[in-house]
N, C-alpha and C. Protein backbone atom coordinates (compact mmCIF):
# COMPACT_ATOMS: atom_id res chain seq x y z
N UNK A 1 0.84 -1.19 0.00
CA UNK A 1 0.00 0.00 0.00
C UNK A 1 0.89 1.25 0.00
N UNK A 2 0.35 2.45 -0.87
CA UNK A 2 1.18 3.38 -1.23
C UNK A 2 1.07 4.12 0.48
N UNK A 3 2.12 4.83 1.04
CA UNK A 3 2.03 6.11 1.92
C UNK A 3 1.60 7.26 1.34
N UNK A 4 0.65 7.98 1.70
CA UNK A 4 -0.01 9.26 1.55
C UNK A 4 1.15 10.24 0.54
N UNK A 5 2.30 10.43 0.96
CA UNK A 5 3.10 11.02 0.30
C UNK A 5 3.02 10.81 -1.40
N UNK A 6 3.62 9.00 -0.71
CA UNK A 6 3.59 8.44 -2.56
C UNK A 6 2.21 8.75 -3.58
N UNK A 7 1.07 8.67 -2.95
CA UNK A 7 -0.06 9.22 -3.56
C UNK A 7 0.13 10.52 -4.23
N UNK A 8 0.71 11.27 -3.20
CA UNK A 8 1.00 13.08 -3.41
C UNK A 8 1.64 13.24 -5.05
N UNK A 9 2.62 12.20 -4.63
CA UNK A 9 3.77 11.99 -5.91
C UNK A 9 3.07 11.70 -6.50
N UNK A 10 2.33 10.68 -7.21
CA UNK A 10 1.62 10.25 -8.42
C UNK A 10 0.71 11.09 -8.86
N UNK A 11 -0.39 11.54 -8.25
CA UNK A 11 -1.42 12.56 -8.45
C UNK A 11 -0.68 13.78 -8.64
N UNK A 12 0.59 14.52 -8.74
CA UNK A 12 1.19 15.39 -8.87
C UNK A 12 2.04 14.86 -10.38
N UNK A 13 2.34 14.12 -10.34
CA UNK A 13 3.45 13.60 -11.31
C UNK A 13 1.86 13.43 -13.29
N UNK A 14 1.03 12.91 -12.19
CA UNK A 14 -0.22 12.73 -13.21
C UNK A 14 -0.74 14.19 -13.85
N UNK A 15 -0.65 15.24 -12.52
CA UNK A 15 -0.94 16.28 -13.07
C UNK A 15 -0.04 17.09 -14.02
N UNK A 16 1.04 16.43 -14.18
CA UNK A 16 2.06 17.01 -15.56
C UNK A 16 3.25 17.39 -14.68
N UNK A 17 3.87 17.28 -13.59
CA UNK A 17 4.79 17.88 -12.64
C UNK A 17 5.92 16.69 -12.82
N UNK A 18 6.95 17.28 -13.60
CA UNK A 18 7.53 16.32 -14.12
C UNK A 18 8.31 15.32 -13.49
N UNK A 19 9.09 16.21 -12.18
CA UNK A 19 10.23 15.51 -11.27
C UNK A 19 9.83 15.22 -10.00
N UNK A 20 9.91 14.01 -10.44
CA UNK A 20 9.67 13.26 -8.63
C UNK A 20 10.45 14.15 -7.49
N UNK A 21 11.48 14.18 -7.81
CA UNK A 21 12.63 14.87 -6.76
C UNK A 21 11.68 16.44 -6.30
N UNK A 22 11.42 16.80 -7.03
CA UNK A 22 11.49 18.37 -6.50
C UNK A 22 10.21 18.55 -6.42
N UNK A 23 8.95 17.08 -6.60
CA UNK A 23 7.84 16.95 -5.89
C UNK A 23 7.78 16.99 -4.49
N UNK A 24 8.70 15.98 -4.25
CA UNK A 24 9.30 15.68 -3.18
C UNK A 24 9.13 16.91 -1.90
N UNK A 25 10.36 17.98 -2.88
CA UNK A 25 11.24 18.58 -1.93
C UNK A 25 9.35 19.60 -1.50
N UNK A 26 9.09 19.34 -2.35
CA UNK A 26 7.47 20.61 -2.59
C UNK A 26 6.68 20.34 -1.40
N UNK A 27 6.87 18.47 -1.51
CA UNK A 27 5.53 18.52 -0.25
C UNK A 27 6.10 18.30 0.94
N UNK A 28 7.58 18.46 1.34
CA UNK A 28 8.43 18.56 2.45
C UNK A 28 7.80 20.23 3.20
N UNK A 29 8.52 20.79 2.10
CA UNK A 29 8.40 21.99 2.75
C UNK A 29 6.37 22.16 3.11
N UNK A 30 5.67 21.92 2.21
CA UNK A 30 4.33 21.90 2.46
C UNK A 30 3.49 21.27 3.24
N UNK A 31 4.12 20.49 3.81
CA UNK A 31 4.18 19.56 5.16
C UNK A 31 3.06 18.42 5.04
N UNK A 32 3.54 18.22 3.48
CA UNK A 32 2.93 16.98 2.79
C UNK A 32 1.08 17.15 2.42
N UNK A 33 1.07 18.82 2.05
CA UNK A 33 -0.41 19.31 2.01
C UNK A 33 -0.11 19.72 0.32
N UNK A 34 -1.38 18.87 -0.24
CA UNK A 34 -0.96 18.67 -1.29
C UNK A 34 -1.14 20.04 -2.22
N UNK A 35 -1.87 20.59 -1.62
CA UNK A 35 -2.34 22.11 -2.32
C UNK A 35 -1.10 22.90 -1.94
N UNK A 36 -0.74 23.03 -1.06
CA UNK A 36 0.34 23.64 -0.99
C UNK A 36 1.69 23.16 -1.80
N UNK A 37 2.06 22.49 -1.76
CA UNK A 37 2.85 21.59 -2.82
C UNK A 37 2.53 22.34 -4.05
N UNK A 38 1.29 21.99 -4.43
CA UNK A 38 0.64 22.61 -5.95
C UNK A 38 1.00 24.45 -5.92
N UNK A 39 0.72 24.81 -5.15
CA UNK A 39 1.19 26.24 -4.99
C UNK A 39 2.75 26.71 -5.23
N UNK A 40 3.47 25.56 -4.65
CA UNK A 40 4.73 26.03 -4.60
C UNK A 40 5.18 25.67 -6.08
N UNK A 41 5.30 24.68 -6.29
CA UNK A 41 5.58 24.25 -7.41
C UNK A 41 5.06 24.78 -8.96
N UNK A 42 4.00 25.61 -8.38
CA UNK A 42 3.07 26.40 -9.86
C UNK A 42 4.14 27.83 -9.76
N UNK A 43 4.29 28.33 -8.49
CA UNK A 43 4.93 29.74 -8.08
C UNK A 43 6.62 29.81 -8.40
N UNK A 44 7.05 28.46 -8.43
CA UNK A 44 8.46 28.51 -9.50
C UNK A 44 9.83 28.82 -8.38
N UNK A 45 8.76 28.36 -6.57
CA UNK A 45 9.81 29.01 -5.97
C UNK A 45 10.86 28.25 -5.92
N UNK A 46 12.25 29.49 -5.12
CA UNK A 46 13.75 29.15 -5.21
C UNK A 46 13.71 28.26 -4.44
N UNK A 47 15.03 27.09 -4.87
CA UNK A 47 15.56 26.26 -4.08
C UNK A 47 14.60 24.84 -4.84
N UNK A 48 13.73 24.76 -4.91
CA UNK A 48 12.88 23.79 -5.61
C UNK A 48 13.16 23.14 -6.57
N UNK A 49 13.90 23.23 -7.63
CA UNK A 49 14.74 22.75 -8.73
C UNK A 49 16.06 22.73 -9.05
């Protein structure tokens, strides 16, 4: 069974977000909230790639 995270990853990776890695780093800092993740990662912020 996947962990919540790994879900994050796929449903993010599905939504066109190309790199696992810096999905990753997205829902670290977002404290694994997936909208936030989506925010960061749409907003292009530093350190993320």
């Amino acid at each position: 069974m996947e962990t919540e995270e790994e879900q994050h990853i796929t449903t993010l990776l599905c939504m066109g977000f190309p790199d696992p890695d810096v999905i990753r780093k997205a829902l670290r800092l977002a404290k694994n909230d997936i909208n936030e993740a989506v925010a960061l990662l749409t907003n292009e912020s530093p350190g993320l790639g």
